[in-house]
N, C-alpha and C. Protein backbone atom coordinates (compact mmCIF):
# COMPACT_ATOMS: atom_id res chain seq x y z
N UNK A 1 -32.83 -16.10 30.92
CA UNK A 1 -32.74 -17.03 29.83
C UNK A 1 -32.60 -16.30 28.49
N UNK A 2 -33.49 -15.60 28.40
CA UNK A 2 -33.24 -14.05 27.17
C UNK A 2 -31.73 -13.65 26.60
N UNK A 3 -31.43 -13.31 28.23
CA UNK A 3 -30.59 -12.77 28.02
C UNK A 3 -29.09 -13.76 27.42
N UNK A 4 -29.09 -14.70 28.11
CA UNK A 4 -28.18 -15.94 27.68
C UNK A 4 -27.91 -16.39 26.70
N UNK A 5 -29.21 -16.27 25.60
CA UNK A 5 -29.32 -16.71 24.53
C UNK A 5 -28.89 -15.49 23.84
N UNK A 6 -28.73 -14.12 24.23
CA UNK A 6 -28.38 -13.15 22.76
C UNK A 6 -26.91 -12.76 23.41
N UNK A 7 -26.74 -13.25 24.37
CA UNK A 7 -25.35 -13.37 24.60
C UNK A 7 -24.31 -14.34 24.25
N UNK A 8 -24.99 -15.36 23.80
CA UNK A 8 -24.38 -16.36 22.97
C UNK A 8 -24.20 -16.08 21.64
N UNK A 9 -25.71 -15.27 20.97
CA UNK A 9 -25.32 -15.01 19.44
C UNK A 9 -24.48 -13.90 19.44
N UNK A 10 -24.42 -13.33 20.65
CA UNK A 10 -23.77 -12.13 20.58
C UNK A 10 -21.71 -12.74 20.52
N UNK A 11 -21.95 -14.00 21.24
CA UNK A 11 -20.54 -14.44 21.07
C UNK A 11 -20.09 -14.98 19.81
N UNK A 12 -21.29 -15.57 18.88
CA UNK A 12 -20.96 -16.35 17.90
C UNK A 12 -20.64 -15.40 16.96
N UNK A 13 -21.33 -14.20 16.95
CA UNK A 13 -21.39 -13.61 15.99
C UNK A 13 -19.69 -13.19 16.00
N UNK A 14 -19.42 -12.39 17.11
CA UNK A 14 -18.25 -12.00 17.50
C UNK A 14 -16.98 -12.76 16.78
N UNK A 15 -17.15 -14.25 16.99
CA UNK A 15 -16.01 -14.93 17.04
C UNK A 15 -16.08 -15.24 15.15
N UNK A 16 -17.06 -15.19 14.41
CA UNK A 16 -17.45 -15.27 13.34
C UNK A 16 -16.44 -13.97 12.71
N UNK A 17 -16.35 -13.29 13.15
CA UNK A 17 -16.40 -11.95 12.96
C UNK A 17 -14.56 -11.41 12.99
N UNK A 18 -14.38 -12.25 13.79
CA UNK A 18 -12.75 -12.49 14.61
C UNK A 18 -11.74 -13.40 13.48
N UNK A 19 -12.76 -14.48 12.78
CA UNK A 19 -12.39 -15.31 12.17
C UNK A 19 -11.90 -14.76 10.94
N UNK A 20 -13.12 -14.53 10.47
CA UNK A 20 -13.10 -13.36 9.24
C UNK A 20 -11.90 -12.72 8.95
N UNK A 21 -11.52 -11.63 9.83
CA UNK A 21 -10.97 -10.86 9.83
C UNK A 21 -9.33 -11.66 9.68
N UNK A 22 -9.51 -12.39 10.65
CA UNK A 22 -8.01 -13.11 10.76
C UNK A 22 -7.82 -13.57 9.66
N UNK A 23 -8.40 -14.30 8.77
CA UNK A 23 -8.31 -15.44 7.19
C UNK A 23 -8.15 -14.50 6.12
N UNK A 24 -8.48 -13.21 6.56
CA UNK A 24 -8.53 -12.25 5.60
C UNK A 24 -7.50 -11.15 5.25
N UNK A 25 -6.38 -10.89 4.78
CA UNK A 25 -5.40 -10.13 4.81
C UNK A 25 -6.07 -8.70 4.35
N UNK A 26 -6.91 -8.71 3.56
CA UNK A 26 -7.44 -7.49 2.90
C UNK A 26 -9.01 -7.04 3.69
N UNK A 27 -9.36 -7.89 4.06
CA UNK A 27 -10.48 -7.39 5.31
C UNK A 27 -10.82 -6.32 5.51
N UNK A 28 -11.88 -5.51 4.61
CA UNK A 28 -12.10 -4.12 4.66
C UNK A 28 -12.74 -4.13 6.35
N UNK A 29 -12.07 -3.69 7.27
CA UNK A 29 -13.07 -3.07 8.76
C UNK A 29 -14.29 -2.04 8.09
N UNK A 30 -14.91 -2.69 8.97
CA UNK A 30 -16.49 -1.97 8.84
C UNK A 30 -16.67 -0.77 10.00
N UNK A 31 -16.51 -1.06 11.29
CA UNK A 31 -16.79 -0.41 12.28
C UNK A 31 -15.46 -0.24 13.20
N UNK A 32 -15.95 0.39 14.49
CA UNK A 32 -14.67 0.27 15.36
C UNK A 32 -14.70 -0.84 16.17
N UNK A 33 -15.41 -1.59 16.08
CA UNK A 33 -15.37 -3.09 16.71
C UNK A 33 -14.52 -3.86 16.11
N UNK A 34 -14.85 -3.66 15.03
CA UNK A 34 -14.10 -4.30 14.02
C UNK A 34 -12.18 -4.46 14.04
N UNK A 35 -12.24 -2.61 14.31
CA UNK A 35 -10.72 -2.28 14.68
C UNK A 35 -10.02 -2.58 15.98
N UNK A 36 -11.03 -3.07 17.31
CA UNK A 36 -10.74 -3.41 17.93
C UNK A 36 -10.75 -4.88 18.24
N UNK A 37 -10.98 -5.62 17.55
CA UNK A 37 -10.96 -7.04 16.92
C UNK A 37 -9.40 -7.51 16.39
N UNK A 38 -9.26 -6.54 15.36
CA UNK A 38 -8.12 -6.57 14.83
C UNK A 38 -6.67 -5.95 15.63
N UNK A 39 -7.05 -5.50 16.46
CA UNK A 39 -6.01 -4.97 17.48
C UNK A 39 -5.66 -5.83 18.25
N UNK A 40 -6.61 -6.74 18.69
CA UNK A 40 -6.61 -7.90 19.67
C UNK A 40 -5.84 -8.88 19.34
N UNK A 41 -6.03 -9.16 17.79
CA UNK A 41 -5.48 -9.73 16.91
C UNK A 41 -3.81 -9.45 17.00
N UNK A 42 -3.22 -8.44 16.53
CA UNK A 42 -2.01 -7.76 16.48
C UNK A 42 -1.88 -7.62 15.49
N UNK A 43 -3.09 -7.08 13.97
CA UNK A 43 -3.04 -6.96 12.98
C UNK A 43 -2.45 -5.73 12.96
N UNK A 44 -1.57 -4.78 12.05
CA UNK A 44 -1.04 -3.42 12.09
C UNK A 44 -1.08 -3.06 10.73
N UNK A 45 -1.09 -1.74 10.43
CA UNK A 45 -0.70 -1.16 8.86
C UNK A 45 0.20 -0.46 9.30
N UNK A 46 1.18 -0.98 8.31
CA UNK A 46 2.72 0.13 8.55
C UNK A 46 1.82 1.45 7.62
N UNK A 47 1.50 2.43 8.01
CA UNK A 47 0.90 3.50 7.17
C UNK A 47 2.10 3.96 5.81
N UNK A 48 3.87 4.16 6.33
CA UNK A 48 4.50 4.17 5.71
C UNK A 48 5.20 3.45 4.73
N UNK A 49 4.66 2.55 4.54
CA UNK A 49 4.51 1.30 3.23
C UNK A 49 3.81 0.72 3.18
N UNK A 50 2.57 1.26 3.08
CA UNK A 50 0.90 1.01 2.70
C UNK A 50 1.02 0.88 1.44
N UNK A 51 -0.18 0.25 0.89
CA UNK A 51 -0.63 -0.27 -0.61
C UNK A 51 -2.15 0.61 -0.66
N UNK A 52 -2.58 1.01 -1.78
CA UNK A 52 -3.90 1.56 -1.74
C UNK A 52 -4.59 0.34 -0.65
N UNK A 53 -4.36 -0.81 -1.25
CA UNK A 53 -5.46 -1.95 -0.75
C UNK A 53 -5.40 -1.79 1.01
N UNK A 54 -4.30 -1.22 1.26
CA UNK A 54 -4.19 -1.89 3.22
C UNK A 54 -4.92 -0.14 3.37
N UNK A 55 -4.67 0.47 2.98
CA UNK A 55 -5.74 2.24 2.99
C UNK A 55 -6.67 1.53 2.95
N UNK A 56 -7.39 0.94 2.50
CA UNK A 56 -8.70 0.90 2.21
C UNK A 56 -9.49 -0.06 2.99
N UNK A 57 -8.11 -1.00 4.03
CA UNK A 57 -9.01 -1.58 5.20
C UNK A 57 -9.39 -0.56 5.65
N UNK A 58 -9.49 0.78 5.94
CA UNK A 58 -9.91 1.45 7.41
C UNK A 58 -11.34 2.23 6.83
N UNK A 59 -12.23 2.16 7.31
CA UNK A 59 -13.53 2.27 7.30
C UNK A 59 -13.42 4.00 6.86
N UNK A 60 -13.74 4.89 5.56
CA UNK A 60 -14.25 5.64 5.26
C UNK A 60 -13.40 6.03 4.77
N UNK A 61 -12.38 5.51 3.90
CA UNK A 61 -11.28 6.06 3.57
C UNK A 61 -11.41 5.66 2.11
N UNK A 62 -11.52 6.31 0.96
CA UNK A 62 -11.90 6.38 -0.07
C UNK A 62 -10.64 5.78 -0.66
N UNK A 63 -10.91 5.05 -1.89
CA UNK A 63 -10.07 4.87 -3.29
C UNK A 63 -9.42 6.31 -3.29
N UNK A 64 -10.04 6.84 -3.87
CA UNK A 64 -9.20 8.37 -4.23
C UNK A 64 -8.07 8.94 -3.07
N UNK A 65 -8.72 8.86 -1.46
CA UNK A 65 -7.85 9.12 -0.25
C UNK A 65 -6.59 8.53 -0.67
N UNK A 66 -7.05 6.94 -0.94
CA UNK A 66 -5.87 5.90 -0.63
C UNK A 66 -4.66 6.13 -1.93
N UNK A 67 -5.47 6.08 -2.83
CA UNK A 67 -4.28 6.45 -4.00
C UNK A 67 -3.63 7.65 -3.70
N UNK A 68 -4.48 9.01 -3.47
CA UNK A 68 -2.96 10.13 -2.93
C UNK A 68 -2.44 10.17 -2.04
N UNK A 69 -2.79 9.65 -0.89
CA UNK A 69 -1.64 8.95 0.14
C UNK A 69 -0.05 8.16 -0.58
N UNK A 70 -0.82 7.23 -1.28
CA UNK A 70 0.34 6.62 -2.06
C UNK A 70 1.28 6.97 -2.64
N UNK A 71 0.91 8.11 -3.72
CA UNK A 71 1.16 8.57 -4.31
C UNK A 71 1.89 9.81 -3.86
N UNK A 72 1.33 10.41 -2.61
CA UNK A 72 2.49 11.08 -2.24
C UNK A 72 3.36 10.75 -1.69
N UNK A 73 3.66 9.78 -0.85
CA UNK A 73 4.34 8.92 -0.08
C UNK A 73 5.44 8.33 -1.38
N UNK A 74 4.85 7.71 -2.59
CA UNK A 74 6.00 7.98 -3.52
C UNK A 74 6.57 8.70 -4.29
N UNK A 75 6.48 10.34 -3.76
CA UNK A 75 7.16 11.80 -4.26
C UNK A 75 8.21 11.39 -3.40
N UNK A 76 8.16 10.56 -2.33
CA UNK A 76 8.91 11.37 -1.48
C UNK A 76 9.03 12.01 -0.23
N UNK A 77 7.62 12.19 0.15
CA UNK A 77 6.68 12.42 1.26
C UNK A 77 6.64 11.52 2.37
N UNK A 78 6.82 12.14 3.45
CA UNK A 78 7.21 11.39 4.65
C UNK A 78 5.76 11.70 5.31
N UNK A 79 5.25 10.61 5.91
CA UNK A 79 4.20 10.58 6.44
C UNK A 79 4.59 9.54 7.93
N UNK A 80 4.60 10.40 8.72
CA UNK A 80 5.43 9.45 9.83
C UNK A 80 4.61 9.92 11.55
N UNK A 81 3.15 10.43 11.48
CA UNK A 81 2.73 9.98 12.22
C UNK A 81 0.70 11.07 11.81
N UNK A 82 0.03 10.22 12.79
CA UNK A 82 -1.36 10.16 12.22
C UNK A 82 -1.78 11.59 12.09
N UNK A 83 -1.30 12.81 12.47
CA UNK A 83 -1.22 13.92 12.34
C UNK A 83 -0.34 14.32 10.77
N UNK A 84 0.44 13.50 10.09
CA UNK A 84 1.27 13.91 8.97
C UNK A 84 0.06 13.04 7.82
N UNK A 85 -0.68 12.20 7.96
CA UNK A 85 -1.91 11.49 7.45
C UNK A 85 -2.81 12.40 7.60
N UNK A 86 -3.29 12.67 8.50
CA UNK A 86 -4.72 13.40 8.46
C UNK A 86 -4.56 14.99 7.62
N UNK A 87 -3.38 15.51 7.92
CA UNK A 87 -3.07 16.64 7.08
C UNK A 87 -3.09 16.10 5.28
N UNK A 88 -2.24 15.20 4.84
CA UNK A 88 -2.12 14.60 3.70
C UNK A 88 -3.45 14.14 3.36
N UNK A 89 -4.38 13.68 4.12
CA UNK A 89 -5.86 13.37 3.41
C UNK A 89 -6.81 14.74 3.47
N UNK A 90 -6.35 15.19 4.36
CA UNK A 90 -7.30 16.50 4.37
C UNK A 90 -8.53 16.65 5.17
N UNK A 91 -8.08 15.38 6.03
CA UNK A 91 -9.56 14.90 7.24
C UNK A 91 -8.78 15.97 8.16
N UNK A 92 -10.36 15.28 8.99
CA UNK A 92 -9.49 16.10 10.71
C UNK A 92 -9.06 14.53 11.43
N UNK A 93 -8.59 15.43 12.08
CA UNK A 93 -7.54 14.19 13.05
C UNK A 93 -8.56 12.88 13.45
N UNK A 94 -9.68 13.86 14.33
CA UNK A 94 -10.84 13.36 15.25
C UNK A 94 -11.46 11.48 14.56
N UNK A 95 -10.82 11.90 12.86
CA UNK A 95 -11.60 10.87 12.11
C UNK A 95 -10.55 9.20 11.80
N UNK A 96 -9.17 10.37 12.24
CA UNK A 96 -8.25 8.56 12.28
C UNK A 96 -7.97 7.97 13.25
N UNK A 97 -7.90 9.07 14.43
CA UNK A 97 -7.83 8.68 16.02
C UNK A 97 -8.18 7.25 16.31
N UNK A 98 -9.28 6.48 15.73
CA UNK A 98 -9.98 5.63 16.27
C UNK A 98 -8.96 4.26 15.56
N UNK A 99 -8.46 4.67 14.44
CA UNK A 99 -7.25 3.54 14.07
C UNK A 99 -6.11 3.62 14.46
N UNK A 100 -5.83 4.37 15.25
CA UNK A 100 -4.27 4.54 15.68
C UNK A 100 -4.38 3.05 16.07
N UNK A 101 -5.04 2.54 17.28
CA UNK A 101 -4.63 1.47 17.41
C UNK A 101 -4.00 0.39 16.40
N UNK A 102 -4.15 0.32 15.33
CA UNK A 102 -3.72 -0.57 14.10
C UNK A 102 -2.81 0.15 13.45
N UNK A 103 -2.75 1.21 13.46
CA UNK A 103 -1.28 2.11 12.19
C UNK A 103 -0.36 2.26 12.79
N UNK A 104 0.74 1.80 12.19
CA UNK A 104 2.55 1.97 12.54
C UNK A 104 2.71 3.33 11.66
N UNK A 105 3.97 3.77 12.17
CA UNK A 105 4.70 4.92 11.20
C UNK A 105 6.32 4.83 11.45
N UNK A 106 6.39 4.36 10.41
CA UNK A 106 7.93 4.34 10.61
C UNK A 106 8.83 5.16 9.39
N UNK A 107 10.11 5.04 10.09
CA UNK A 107 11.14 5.36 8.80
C UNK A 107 11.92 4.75 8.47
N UNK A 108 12.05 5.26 7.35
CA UNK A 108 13.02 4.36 6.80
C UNK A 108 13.67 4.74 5.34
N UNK A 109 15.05 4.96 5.75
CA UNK A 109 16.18 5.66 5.27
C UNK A 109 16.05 5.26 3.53
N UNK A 110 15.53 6.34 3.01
CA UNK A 110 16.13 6.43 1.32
C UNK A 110 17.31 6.11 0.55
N UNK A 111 18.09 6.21 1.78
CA UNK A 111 19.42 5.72 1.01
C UNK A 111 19.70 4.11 1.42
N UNK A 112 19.00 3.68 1.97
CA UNK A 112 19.52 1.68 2.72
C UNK A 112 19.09 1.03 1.48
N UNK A 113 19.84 0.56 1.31
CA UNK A 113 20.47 -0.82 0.39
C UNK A 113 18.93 -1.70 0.60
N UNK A 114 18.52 -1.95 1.95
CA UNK A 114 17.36 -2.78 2.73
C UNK A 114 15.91 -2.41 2.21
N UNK A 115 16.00 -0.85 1.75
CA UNK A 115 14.59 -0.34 1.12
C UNK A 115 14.93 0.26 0.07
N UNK A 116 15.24 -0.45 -1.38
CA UNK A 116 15.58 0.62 -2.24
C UNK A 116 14.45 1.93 -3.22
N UNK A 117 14.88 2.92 -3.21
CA UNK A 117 13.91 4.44 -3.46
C UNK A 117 13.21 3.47 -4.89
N UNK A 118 11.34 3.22 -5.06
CA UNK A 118 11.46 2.79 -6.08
C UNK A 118 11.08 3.98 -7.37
N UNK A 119 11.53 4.02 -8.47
CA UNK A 119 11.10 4.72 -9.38
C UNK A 119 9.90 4.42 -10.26
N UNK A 120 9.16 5.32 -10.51
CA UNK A 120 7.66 5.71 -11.26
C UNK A 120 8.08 5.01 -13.15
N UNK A 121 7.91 4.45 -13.18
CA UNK A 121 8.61 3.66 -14.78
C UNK A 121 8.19 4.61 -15.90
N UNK A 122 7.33 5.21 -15.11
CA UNK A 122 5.92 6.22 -16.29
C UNK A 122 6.16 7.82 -16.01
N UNK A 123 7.39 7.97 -15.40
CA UNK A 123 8.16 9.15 -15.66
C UNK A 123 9.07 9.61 -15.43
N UNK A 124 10.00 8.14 -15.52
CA UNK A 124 11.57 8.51 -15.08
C UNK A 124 12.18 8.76 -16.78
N UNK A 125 13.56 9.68 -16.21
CA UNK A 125 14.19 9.83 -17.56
C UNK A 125 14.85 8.77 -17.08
N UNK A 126 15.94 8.65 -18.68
CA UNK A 126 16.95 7.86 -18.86
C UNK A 126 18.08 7.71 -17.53
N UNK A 127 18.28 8.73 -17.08
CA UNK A 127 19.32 9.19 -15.68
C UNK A 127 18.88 8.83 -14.48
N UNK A 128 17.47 8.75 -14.74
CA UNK A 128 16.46 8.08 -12.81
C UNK A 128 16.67 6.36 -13.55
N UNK A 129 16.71 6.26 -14.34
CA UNK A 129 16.85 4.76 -14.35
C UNK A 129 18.32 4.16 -14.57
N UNK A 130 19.10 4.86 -14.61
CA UNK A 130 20.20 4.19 -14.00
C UNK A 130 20.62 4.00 -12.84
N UNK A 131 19.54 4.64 -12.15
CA UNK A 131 19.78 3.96 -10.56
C UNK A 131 19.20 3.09 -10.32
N UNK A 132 18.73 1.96 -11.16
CA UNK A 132 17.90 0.56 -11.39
C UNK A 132 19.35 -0.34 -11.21
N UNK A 133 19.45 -1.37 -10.47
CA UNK A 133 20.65 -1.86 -10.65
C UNK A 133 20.49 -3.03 -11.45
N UNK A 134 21.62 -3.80 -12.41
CA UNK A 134 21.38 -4.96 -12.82
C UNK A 134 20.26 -4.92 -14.11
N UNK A 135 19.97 -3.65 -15.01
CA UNK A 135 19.27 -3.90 -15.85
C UNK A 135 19.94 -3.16 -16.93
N UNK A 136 20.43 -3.95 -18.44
CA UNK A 136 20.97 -3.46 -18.92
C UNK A 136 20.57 -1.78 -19.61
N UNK A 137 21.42 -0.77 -20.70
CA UNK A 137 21.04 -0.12 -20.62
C UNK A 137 20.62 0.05 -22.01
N UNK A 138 20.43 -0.90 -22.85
CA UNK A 138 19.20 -1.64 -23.70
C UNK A 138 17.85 -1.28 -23.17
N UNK A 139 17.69 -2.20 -22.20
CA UNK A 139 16.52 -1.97 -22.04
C UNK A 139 15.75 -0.93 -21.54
N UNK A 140 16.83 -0.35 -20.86
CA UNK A 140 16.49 1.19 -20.06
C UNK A 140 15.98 2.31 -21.05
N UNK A 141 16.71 1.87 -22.59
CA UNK A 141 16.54 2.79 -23.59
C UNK A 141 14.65 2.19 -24.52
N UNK A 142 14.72 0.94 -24.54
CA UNK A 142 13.65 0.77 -24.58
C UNK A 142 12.12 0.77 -23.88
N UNK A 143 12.51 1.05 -22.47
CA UNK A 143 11.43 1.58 -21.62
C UNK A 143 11.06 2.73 -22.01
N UNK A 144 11.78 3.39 -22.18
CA UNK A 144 11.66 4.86 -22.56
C UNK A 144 10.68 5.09 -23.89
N UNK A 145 11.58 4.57 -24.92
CA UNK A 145 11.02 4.19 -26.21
C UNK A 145 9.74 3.94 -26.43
N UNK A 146 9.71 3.14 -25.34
CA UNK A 146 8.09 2.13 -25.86
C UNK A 146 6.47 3.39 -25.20
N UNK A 147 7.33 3.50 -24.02
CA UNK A 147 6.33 4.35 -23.03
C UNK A 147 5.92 5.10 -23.65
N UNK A 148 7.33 6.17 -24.88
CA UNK A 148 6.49 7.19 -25.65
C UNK A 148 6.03 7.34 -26.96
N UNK A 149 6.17 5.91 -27.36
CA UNK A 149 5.02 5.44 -28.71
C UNK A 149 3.56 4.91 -27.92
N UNK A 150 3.63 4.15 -27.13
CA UNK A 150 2.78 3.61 -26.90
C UNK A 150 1.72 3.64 -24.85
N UNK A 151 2.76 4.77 -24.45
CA UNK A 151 1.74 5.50 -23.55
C UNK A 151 2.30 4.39 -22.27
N UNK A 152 1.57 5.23 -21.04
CA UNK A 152 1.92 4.43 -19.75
C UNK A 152 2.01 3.28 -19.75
N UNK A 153 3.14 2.46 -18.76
CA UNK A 153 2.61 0.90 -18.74
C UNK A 153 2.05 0.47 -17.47
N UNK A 154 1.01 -0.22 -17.22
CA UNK A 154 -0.46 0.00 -16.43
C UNK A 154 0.40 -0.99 -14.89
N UNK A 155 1.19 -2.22 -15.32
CA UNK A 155 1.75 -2.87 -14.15
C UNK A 155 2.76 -3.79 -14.59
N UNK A 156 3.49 -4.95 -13.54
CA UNK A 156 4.49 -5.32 -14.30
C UNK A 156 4.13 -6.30 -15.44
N UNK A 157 2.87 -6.29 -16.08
CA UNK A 157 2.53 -7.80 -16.43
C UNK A 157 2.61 -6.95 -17.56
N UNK A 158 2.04 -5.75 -18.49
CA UNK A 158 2.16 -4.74 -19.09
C UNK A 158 3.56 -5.18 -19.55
N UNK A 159 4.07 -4.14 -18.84
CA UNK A 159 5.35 -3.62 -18.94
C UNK A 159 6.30 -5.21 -19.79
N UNK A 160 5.81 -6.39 -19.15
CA UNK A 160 6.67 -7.52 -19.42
C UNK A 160 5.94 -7.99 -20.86
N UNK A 161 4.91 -7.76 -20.98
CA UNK A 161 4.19 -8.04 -22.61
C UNK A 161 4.83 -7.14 -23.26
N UNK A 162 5.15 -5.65 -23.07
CA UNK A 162 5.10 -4.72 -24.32
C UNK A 162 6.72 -4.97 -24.72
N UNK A 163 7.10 -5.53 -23.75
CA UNK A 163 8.80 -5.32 -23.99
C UNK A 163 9.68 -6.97 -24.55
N UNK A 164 8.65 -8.08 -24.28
CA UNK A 164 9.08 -9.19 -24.07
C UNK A 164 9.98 -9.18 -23.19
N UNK A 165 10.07 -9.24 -22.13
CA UNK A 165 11.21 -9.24 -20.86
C UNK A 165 11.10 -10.28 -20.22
N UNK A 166 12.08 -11.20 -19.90
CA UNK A 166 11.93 -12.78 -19.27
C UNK A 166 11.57 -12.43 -17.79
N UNK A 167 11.27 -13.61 -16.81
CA UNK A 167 10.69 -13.53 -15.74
C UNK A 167 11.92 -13.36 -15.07
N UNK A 168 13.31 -13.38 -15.00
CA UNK A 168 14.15 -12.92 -14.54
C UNK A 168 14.48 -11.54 -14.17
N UNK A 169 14.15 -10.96 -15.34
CA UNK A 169 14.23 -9.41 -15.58
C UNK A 169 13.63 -8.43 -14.71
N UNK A 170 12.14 -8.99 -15.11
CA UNK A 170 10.90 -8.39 -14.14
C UNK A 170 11.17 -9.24 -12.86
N UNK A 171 11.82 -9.93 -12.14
CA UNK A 171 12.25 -10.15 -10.66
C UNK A 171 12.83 -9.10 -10.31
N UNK A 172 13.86 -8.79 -11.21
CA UNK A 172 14.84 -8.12 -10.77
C UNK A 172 13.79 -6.39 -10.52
N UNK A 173 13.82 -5.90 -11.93
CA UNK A 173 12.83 -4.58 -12.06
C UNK A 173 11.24 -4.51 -10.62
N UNK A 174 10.94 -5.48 -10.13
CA UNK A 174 9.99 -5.00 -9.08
C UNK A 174 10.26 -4.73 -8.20
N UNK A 175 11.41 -4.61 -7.74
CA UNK A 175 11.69 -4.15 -6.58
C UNK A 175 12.42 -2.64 -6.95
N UNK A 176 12.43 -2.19 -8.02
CA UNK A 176 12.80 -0.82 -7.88
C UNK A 176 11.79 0.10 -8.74
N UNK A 177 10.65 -0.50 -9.18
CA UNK A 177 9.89 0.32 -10.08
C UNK A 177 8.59 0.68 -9.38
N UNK A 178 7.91 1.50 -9.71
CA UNK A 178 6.44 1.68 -9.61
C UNK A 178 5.80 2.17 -10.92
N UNK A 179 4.45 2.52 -10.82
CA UNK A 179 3.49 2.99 -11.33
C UNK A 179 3.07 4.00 -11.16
């Protein structure tokens, strides 16, 4: 009878737990139950077009980890399987092993039309931003301008205050810029 009963909370908790995770796109995992919850699920992180935020589902993986992952990954840096990660964070392997189940690694071609290369807004010259398509070269001259009176621009909401730029503009500019 004992046992029945903590096998039940043991289910509720579980399915509590299942729920969670599912409703939750950003769902920091706690444990490896957790990751095996989410596996069950068919939740995945493409590791190679990760966001700090999807780094930071996996249990012990720091802000700081997750941003230079990112950050190298937008040098340029090919990170294309959990051995090219664990070198890039500086762990040992032994410590991501347990998420493989959830991480993809894929590629995907720099030059496809389908993924275009995005540029750093906060340190391209004039010449990296003419590979921005569709933005005149007005404004290209005023990105520049503004960035070096008035210092980095923090995201696109920034960037669209300091410049007055219509919501057209910044449609267009997020898909080829970063931070």
């Amino acid at each position: 009878m004992v046992f029945s009963s903590f096998s039940k909370q043991l289910n509720l908790r579980k399915r509590k737990l299942r729920q969670q995770i599912e409703n939750d796109p950003y769902y920091r995992f706690q444990s490896l139950e957790e990751i095996a919850i989410a596996e069950e699920l068919g939740i995945k992180i493409d590791v190679t077009q990760a966001t700090i935020d999807d780094l930071l589902r996996l249990p012990g993986i720091s802000i700081h980890q997750a941003r230079n992952l990112v950050e190298l990954m937008q040098t340029g840096v090919e990170i294309l399987s959990i051995e090219d990660m664990a070198a890039a964070l500086n762990i040992p392997l032994s410590r991501l092993k347990p998420f493989n189940p959830i991480l993809t690694f894929s590629y995907y071609d720099p030059e496809s039309l389908v993924t275009p290369k995005k540029i750093n807004i906060n340190t391209a010259n004039l010449k990296e931003l003419e590979e921005i398509y569709g933005i005149s070269e007005q404004i290209k001259k005023e990105i520049i301008s503004d960035r070096s009176t008035k210092g980095n621009y923090k995201n696109l909401v920034d960037l669209q205050k300091r410049l007055r730029l219509n919501a057209t503009i910044i449609s267009e500019l997020m898909h080829y810029i970063t931070f």
